[in-house]
Structures are given as C-alpha cells and as structure tokens.
C-alpha atoms as a PDB file:
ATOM      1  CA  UNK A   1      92.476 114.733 108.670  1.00  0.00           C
ATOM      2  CA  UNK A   2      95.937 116.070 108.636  1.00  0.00           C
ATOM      3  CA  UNK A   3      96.905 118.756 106.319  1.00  0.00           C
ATOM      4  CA  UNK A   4      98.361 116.698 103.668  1.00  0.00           C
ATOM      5  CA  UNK A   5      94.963 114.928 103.512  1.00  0.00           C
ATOM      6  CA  UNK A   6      93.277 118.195 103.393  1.00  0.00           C
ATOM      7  CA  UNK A   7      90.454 118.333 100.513  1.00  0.00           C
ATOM      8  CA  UNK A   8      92.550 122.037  99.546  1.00  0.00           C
ATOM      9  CA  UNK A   9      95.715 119.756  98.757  1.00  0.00           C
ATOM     10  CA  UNK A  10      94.260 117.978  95.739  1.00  0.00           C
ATOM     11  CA  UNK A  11      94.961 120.693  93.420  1.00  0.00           C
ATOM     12  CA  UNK A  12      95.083 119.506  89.852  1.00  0.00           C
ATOM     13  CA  UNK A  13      94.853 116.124  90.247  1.00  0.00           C
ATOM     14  CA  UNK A  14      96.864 114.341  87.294  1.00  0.00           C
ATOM     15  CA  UNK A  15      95.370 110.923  86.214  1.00  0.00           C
ATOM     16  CA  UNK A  16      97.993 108.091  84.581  1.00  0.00           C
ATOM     17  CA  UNK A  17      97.094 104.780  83.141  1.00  0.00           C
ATOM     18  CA  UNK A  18      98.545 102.232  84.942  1.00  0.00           C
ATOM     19  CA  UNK A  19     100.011 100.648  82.330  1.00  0.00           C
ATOM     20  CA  UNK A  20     102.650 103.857  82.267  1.00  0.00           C
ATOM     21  CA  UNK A  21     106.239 102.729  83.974  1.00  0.00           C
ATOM     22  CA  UNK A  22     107.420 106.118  84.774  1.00  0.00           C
ATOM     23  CA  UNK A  23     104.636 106.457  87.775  1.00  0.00           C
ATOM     24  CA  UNK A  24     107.369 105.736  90.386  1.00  0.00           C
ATOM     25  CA  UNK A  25     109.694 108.389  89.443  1.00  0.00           C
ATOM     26  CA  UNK A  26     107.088 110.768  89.133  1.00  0.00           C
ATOM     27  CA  UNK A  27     106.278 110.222  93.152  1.00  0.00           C
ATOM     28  CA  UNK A  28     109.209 109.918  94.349  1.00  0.00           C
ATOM     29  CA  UNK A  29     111.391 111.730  92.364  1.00  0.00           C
ATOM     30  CA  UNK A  30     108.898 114.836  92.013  1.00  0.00           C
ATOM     31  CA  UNK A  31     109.413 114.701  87.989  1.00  0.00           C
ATOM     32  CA  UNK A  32     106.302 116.806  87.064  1.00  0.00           C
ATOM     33  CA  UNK A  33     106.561 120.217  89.213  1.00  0.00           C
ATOM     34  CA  UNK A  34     103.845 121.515  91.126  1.00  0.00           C
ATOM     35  CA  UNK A  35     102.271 117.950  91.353  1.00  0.00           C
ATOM     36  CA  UNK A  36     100.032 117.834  94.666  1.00  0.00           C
ATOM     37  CA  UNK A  37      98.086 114.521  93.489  1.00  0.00           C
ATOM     38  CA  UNK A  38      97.810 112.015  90.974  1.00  0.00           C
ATOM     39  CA  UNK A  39      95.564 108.910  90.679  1.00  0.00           C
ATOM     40  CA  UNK A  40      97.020 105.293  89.090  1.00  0.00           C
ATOM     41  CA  UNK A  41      93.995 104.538  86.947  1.00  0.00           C
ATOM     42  CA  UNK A  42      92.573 100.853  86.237  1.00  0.00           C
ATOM     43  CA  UNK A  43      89.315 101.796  85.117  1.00  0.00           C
ATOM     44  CA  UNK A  44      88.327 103.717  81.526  1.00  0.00           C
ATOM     45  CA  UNK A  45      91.834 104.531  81.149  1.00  0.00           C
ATOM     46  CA  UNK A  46      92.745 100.984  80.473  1.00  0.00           C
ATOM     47  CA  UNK A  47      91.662  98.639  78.039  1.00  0.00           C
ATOM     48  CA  UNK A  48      90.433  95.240  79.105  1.00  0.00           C
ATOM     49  CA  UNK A  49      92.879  93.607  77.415  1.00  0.00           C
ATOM     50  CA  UNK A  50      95.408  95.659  79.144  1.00  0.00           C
ATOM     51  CA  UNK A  51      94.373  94.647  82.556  1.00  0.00           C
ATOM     52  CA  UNK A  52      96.727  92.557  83.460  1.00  0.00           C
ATOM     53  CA  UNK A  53      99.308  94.235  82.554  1.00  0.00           C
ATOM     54  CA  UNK A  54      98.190  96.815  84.387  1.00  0.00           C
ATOM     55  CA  UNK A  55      97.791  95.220  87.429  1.00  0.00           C
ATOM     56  CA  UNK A  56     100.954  93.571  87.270  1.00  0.00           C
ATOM     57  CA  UNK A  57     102.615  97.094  86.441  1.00  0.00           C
ATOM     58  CA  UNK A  58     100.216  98.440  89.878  1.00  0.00           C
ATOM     59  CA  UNK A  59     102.316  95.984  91.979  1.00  0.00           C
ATOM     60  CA  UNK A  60     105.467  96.663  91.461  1.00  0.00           C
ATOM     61  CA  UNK A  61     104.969  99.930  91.184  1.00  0.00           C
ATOM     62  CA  UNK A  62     103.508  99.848  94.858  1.00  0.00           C
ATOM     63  CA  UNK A  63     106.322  97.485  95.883  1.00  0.00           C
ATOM     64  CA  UNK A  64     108.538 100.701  94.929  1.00  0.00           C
ATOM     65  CA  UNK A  65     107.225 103.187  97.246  1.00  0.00           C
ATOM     66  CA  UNK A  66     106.458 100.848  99.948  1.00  0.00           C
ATOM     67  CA  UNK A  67     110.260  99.830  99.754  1.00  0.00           C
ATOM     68  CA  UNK A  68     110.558 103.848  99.713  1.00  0.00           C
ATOM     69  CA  UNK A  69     108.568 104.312 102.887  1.00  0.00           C
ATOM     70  CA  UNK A  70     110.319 101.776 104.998  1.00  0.00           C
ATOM     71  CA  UNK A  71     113.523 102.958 104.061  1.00  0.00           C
ATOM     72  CA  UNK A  72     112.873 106.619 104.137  1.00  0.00           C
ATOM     73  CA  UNK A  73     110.352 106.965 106.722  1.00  0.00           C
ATOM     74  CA  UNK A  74     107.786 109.377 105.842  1.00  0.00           C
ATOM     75  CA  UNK A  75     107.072 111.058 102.401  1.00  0.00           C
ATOM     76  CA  UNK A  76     107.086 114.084 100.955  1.00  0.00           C
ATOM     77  CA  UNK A  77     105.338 112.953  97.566  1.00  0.00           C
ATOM     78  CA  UNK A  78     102.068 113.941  96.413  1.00  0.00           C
ATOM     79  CA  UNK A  79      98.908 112.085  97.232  1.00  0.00           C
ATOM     80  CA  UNK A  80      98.562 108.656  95.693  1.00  0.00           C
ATOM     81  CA  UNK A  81      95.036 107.115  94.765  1.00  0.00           C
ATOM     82  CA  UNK A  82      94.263 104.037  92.971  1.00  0.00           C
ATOM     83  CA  UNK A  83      91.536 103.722  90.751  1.00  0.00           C
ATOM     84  CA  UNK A  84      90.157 100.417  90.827  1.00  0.00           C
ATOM     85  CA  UNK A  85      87.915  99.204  88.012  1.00  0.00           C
ATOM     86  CA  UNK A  86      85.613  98.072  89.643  1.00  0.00           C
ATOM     87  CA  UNK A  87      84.155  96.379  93.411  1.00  0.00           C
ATOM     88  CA  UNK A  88      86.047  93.421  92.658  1.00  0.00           C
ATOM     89  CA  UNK A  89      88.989  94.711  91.376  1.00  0.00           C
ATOM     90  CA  UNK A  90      88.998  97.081  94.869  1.00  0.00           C
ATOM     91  CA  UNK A  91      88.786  93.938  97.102  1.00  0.00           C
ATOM     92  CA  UNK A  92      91.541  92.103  95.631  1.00  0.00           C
ATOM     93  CA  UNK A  93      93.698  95.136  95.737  1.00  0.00           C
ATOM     94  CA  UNK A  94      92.896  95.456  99.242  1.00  0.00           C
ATOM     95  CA  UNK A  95      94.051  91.368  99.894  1.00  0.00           C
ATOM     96  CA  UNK A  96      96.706  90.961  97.338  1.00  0.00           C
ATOM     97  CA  UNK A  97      98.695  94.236  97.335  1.00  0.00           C
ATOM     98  CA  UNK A  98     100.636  96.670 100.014  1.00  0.00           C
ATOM     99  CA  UNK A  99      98.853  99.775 100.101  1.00  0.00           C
ATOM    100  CA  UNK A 100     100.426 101.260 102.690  1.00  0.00           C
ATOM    101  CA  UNK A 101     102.339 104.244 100.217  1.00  0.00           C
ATOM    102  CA  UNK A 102      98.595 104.832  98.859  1.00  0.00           C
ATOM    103  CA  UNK A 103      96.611 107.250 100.225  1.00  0.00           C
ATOM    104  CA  UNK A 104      93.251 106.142  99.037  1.00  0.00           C
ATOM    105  CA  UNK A 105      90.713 104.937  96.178  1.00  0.00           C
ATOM    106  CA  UNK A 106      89.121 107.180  93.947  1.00  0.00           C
ATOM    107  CA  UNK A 107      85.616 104.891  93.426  1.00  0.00           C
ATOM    108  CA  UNK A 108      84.279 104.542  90.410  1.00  0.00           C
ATOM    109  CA  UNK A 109      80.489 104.795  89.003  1.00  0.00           C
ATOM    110  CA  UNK A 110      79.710 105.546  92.834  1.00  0.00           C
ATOM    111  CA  UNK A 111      76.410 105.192  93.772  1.00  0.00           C
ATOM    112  CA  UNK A 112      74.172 104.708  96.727  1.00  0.00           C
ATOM    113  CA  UNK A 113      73.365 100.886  95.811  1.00  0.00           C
ATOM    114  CA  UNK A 114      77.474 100.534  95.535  1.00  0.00           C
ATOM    115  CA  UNK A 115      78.111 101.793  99.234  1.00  0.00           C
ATOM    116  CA  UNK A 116      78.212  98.828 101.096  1.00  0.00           C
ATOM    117  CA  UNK A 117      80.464  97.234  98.758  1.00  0.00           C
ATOM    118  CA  UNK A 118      83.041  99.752  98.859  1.00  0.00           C
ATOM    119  CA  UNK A 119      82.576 100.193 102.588  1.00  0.00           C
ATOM    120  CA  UNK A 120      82.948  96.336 102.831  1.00  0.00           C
ATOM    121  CA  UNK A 121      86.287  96.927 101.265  1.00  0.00           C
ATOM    122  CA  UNK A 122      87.074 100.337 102.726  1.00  0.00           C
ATOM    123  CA  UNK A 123      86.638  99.836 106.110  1.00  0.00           C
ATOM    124  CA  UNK A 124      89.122  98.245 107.440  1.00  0.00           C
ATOM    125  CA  UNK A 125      91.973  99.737 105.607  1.00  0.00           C
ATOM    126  CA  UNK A 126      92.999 103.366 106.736  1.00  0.00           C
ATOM    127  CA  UNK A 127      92.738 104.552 103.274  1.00  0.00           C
ATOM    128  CA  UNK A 128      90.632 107.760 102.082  1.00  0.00           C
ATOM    129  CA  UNK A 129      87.435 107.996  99.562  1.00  0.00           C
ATOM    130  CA  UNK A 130      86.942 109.838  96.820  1.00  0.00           C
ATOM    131  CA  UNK A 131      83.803 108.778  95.179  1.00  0.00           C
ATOM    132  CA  UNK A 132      82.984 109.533  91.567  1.00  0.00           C
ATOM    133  CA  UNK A 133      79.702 110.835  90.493  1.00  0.00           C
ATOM    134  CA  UNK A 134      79.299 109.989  87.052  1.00  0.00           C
ATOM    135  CA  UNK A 135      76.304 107.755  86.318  1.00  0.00           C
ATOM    136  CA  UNK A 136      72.696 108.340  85.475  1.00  0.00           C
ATOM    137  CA  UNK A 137      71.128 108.999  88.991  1.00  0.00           C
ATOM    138  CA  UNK A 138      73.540 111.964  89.228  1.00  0.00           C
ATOM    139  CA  UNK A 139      70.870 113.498  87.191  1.00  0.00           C
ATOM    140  CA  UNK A 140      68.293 113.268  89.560  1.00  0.00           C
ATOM    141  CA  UNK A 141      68.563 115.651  92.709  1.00  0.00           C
ATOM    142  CA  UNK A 142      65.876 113.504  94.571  1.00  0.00           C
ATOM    143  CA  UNK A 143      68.830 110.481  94.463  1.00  0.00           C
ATOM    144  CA  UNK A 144      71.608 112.753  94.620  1.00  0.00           C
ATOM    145  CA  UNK A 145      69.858 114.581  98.075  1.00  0.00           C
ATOM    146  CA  UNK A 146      69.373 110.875  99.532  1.00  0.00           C
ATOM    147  CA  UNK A 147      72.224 109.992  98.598  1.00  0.00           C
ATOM    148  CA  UNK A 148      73.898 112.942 100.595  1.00  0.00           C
ATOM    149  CA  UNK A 149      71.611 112.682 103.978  1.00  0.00           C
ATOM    150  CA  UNK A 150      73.006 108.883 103.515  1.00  0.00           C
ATOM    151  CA  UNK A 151      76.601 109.757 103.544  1.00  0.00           C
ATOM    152  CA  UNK A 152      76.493 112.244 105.994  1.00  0.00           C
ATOM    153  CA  UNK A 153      75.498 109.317 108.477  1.00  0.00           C
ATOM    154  CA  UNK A 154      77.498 106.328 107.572  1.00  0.00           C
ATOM    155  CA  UNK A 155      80.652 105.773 109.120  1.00  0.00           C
ATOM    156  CA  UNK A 156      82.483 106.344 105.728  1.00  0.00           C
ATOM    157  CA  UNK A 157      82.279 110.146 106.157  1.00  0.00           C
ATOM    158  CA  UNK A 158      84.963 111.348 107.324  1.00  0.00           C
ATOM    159  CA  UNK A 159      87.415 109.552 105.141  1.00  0.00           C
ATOM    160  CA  UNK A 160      85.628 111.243 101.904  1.00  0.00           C
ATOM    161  CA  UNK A 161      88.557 113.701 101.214  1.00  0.00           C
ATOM    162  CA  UNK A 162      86.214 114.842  98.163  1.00  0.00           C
ATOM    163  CA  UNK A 163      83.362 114.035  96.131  1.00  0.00           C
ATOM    164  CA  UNK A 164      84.598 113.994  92.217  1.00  0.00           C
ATOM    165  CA  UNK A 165      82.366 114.908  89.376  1.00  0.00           C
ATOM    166  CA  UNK A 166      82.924 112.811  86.364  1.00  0.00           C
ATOM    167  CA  UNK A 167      82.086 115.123  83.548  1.00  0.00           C
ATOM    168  CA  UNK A 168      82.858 113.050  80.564  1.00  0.00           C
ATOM    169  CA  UNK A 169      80.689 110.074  82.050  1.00  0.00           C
ATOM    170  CA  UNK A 170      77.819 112.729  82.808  1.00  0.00           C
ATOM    171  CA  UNK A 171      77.885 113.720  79.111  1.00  0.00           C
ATOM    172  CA  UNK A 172      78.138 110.570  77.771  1.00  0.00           C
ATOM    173  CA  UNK A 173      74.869 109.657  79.614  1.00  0.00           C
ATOM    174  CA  UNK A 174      72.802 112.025  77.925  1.00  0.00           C
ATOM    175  CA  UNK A 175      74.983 111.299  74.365  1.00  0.00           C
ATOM    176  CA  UNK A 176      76.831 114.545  74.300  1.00  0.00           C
ATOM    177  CA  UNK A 177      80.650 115.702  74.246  1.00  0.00           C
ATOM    178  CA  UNK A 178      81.245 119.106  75.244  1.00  0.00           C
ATOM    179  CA  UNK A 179      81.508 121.654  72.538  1.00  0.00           C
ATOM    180  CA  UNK A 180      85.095 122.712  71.648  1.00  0.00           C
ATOM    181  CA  UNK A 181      84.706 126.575  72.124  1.00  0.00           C
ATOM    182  CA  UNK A 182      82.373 126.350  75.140  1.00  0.00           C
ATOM    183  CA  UNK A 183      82.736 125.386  78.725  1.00  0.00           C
ATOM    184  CA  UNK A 184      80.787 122.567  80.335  1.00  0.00           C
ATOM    185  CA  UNK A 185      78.947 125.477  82.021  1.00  0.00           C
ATOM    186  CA  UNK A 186      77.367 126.051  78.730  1.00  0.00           C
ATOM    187  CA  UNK A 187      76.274 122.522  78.020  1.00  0.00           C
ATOM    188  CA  UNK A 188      73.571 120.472  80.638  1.00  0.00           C
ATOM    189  CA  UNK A 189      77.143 119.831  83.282  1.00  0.00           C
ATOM    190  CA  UNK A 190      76.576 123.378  84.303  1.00  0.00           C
ATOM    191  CA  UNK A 191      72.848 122.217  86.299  1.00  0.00           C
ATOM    192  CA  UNK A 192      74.764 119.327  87.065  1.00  0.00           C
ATOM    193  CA  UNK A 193      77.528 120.876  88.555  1.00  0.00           C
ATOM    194  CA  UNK A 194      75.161 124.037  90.416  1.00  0.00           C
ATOM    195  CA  UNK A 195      72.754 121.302  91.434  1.00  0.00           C
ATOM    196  CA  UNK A 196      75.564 118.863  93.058  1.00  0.00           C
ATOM    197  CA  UNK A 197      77.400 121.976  94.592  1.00  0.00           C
ATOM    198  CA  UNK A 198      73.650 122.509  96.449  1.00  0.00           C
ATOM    199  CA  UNK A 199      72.967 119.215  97.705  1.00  0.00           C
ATOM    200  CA  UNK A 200      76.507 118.816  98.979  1.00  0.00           C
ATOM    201  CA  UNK A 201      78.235 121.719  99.631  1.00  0.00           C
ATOM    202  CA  UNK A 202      75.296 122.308 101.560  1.00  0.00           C
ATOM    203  CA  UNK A 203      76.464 119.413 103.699  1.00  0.00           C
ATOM    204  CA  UNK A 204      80.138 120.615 103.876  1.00  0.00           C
ATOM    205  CA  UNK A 205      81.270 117.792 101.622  1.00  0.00           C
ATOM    206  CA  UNK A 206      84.190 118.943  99.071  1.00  0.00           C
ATOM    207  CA  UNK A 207      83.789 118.864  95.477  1.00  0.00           C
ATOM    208  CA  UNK A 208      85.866 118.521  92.438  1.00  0.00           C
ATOM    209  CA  UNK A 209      85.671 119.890  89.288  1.00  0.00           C
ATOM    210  CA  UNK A 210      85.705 117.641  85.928  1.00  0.00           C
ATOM    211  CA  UNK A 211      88.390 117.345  83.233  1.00  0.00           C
ATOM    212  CA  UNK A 212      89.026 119.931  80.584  1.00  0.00           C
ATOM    213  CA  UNK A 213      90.112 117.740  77.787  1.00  0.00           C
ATOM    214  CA  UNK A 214      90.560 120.478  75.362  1.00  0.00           C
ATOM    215  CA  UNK A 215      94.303 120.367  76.334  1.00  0.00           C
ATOM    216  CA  UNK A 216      95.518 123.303  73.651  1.00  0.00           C
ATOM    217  CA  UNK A 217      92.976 126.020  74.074  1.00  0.00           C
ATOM    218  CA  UNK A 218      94.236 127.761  77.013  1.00  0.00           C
ATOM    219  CA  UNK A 219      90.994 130.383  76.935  1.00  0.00           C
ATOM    220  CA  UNK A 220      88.500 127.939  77.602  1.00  0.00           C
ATOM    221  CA  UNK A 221      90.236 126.294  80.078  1.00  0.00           C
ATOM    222  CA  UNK A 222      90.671 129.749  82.081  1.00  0.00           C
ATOM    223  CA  UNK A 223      86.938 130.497  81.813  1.00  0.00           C
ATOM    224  CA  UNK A 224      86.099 127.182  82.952  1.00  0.00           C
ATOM    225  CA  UNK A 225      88.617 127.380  86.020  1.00  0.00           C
ATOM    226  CA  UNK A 226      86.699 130.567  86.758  1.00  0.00           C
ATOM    227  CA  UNK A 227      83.204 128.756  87.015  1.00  0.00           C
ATOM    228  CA  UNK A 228      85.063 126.416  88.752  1.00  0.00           C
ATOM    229  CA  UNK A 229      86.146 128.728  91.807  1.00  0.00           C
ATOM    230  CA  UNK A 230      82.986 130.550  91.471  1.00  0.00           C
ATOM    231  CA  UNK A 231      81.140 127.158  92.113  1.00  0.00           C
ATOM    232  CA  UNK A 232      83.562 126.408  95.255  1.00  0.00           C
ATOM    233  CA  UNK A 233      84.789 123.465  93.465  1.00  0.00           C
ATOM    234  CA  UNK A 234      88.498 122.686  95.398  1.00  0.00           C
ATOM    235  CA  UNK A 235      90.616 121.106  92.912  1.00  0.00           C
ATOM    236  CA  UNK A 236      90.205 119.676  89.119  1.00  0.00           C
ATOM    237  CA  UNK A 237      91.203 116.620  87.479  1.00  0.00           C
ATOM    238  CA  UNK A 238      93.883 117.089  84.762  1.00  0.00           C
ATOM    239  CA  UNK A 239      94.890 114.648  82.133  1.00  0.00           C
ATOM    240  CA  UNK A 240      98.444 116.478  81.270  1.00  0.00           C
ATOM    241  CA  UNK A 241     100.715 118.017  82.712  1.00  0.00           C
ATOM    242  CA  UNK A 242     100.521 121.193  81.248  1.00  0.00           C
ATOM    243  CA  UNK A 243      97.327 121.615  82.581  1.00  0.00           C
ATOM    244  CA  UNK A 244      98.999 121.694  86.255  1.00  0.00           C
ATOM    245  CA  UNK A 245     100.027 125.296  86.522  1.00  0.00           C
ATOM    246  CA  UNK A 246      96.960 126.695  84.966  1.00  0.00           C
ATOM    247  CA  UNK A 247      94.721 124.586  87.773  1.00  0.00           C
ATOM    248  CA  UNK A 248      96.460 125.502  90.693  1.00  0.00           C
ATOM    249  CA  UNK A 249      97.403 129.146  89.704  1.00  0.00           C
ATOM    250  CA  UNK A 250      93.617 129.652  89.632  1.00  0.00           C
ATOM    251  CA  UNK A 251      93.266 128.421  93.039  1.00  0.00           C
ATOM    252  CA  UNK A 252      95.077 131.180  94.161  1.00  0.00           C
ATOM    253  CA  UNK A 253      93.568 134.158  96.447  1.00  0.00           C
ATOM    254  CA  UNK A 254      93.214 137.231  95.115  1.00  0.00           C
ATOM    255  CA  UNK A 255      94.553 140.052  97.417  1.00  0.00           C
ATOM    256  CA  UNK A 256      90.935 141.749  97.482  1.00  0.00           C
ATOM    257  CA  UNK A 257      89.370 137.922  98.800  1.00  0.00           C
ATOM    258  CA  UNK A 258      92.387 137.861 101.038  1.00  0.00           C
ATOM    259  CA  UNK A 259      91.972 140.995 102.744  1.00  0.00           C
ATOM    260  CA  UNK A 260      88.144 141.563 102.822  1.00  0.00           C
ATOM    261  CA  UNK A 261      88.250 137.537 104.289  1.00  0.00           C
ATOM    262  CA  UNK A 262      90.394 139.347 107.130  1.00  0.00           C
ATOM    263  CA  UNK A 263      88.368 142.147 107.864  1.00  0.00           C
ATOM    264  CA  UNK A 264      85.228 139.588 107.465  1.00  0.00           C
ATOM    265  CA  UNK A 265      86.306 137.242 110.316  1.00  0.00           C
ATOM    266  CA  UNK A 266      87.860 140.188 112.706  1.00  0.00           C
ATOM    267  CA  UNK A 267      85.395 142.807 112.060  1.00  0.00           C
ATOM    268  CA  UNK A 268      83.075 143.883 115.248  1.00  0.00           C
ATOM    269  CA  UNK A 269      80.638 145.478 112.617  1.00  0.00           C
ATOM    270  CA  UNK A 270      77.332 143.759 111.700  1.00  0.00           C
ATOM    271  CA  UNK A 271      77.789 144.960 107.773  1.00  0.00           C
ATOM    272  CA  UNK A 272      80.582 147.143 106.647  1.00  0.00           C
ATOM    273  CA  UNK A 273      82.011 148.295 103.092  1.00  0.00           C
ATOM    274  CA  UNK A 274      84.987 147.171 101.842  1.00  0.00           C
ATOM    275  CA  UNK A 275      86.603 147.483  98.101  1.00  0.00           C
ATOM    276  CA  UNK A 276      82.950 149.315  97.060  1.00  0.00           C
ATOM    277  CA  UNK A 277      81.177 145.575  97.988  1.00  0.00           C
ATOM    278  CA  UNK A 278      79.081 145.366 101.608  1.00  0.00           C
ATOM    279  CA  UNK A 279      80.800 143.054 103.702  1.00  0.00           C
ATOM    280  CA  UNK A 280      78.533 141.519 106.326  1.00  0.00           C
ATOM    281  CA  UNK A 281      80.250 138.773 108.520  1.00  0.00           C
ATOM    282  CA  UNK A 282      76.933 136.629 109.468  1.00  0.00           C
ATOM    283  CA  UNK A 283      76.706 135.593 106.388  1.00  0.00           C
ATOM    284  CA  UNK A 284      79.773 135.634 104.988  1.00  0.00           C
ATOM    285  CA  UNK A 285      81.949 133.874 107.687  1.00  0.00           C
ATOM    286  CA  UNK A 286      81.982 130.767 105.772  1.00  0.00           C
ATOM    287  CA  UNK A 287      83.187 132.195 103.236  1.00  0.00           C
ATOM    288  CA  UNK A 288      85.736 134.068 104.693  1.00  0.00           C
ATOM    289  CA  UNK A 289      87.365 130.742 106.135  1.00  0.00           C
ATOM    290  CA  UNK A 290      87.440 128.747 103.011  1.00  0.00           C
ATOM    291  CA  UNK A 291      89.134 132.118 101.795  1.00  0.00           C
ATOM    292  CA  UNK A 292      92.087 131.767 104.238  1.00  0.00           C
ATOM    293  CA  UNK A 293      92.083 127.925 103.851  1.00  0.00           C
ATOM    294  CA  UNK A 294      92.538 128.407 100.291  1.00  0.00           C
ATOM    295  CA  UNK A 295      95.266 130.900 100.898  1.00  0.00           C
ATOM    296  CA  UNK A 296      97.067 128.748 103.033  1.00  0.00           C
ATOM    297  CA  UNK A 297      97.616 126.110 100.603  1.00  0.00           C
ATOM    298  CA  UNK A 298      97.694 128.129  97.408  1.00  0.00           C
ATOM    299  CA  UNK A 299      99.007 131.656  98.747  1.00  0.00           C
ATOM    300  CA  UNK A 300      98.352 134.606  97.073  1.00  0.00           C
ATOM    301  CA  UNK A 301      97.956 135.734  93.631  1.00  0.00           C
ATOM    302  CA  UNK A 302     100.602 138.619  91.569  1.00  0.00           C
ATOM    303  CA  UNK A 303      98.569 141.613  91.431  1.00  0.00           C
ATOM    304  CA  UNK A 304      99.349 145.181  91.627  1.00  0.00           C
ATOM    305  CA  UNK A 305      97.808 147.370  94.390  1.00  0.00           C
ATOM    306  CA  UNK A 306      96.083 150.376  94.426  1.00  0.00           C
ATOM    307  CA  UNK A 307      99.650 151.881  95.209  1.00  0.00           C
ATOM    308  CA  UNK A 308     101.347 150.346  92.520  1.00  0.00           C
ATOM    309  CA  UNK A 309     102.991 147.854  94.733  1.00  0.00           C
ATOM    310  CA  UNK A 310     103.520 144.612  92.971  1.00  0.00           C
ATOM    311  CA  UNK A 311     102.306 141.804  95.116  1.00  0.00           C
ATOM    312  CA  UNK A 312     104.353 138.593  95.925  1.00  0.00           C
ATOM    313  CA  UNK A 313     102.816 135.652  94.595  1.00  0.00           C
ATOM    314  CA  UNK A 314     103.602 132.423  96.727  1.00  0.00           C
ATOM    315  CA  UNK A 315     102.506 130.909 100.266  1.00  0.00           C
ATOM    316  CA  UNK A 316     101.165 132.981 103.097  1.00  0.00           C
ATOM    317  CA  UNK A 317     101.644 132.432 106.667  1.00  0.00           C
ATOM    318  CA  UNK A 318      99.079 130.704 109.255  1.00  0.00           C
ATOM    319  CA  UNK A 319      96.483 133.140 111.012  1.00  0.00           C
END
C-alpha cells in the first residue's frame, strides 16, 4: 500500500451521517484541521427512514469529488470510506455509484459467515477494507482466532488497511454502556480489546481503537488514549471534531521511544541500558519499527530534555 493508505494515516477517524451536506467541503476544502480520515456513514448513524435521503445525498456528494478528481488530478484530501448499511446496500453502491474519489468501505457487523459477501462485492473494485468487529462472536476468541487464520489466507488481505473495534456495539451485546468516569478498559471492552490485540496483532493485522463518546471530559479521554497506545491500537474513531487534536497528539512519539527505537534497531549489543530500562533488540525490533513508523506520520512530541532543551513538536524526517 502506498503511504497515504498506510494503516498509521487513519488517525482520528471522524464519522458523519450521510445525511450531512457539508461532507464535500470538508474533503476538499480541508474545513476541519488536522483531518487524516473520515467515513460517510449509512449504517447506525442513519435512521431508516432517512435512507434515502441519504443515499441520494451519498451521490452527489460522490459526483463532487469525482468531478474534483478529473479536474484536479490527484488529491490531497483525507481518506474517504463509505459505510454501507448493509451487504446489499454495499453491492448497489458498487453498481450504481462512482467510487473512484473513495478510498474504501468500512464493513459493518463483519463476520466470518459475511466474508464472501463482501468479497463478492469487494473484489473487483480497487477499494480498501476495514472490517468492523462488533457483534457477538467477537466475544469468543475460539471465532475470533478462526476468524484471523481465515483472513490471513483469503485474497482480501492485503486490502484490510485496519481491523476496527466497534465498542458501543460490543457493549450493547452484553446490555451495558460504558460508565461516565471510567474508561472502556475498566468495563468487559478492556478483555475484548487485550484479547483482539492477541489474536491479531499477533498476525500483523492493524487495529483501531473504539469511540470515546464522552465528548466533554477531556481526562477520560486522555487515559483512554493512553490504553489505547499501550495496546498498539493505530488510530481511533471520533465522533467530533474536537476530539481530533487530542487523538492524534497522542499518537505522537515521545523523544525517549524515539531515541531508544534508534539505538534498538542500530545497536550491535545483544541487551544494553538505555534511559534506566534494558534495551534488548531481539525482542524488541518490532517494536522499535512501529516506533519510527509512528514517528514518521505523527512526528515527535514537545518535551523538555534532560538539558532543558525544549523539543520541537512536528514531523520527523525518513531514516
């Protein structure tokens, strides 16, 4: 995949109703800053009885950019995704409607029975996959680790960008909503989210992290971020805009990951010590590149040295 397709470019990734008429300014006209990707719902953002609308809306909208595109030439927008509602909703899309400004689907309610469908319908468009994780099998690690060995065989693999964890759906399965004051660490999402990060992160497939839908409470939101890094999750869905900076400011490298990375992936040393932590590149190469990769897209965050020397927060050059 090229860079701009890169799993690390997803950021925060904002969703919109597609019943909302602004969406084309917002590509092309880069009206919400720091926006790396956004996703044109049809599914539980929409009522049924707004379907139509929303379709109709999804059309023009896509007549827009394509418009754009052929005039323009290339882009320099963030990534696109549709949501479809569901199978049928993704195959007419696919017949009925230029998707050549679109990047990809995000699929809904994914599951191993749903595959072929969606591959049906996938595969002979050049679009990416995200699939969503968010009904009751997810629960089960014996379905989610078949469902993984399946996926790492089929021919849809490399055009999964990311796998995307639908929190709210999870909890609504087991009849809970996530505590105001607490993180979805602290509620049954947090085995969810440890278990899915085994299974497929063990498999080098990406993973996203769900919504924080307490939109106001700004401490909650950074603890969960935190989990979220810790847990190697590469971007989060957001569902405002204020959420954007927060997101993407904590996918920023620290200067400590940055430069212990470094040493990690250069060093001739078996184990070595490095910032008072043992360093030991056979098992921490893998780390150390996701490190960089991260860096590369996110840059490095404002942090004062051991010298006092204040750092400079933005992108950092290719190694």
């Amino acid at each position: 995949m090229k860079n701009r397709l890169s799993h690390w470019n997803l950021g925060a990734t904002l969703y919109m109703p597609a019943t909302r008429i602004d969406i084309a300014d917002t590509v092309m006209h880069r009206k919400i800053p720091g926006l790396r990707s956004l996703v044109i719902c049809l599914e539980d953002a929409i009522s049924e009885a707004d379907v139509p609308v929303a379709v109709k809306n999804l059309e023009q909208l896509l007549h827009e950019l394509s418009d754009h595109l052929r005039k323009w030439g290339n882009n320099d927008w963030p990534l696109v995704f549709i949501r479809p509602r569901n199978t049928e909703m993704g195959a007419w899309l696919k017949e009925n409607v230029d998707l050549s400004a679109v990047d990809g689907f995000v699929l809904p309610k994914f599951t191993l029975s749903s595959l072929p469908e969606w591959w049906q319908i996938m595969a002979e468009t050049q679009l990416c996959m995200m699939p969503t994780l968010e009904t009751e099998d997810v629960f089960d690690v014996v379905q989610m680790r078949e469902l993984a060995a399946h996926l790492v065989n089929h021919p849809c693999h490399q055009r999964i960008i990311a796998l995307r964890i639908g929190g709210n759906d999870l909890m609504n399965v087991v009849s809970l909503r996530r505590p105001r004051d607490l993180t979805l660490y602290d509620s049954p999402m947090g085995y969810v989210i440890k278990m899915l990060v085994s299974v497929f992160g063990a498999r080098d497939f990406a993973l996203t992290a769900p919504v924080c839908e307490h939109i106001d409470d700004h401490q909650v939101m950074e603890r969960e971020l935190a989990l979220d890094i810790a847990h190697g999750l590469v971007g989060k869905t957001a569902i405002h805009p204020g959420q954007i900076e927060a997101i993407q400011s904590a996918l920023m490298v620290s200067q400590g990951e940055h430069s212990d990375a470094l040493r990690i992936l250069n060093s001739t040393h078996a184990v070595f010590k490095s910032q008072g932590t043992m360093c030991e590149p056979a098992t921490h190469r893998r780390w150390a590149t996701r490190i960089l990769d991260r860096a590369r897209f996110y840059g490095l965050q404002n942090e004062q040295s051991a010298d006092g020397i204040r750092l400079i927060r933005g992108k950092i050059p290719q190694h």
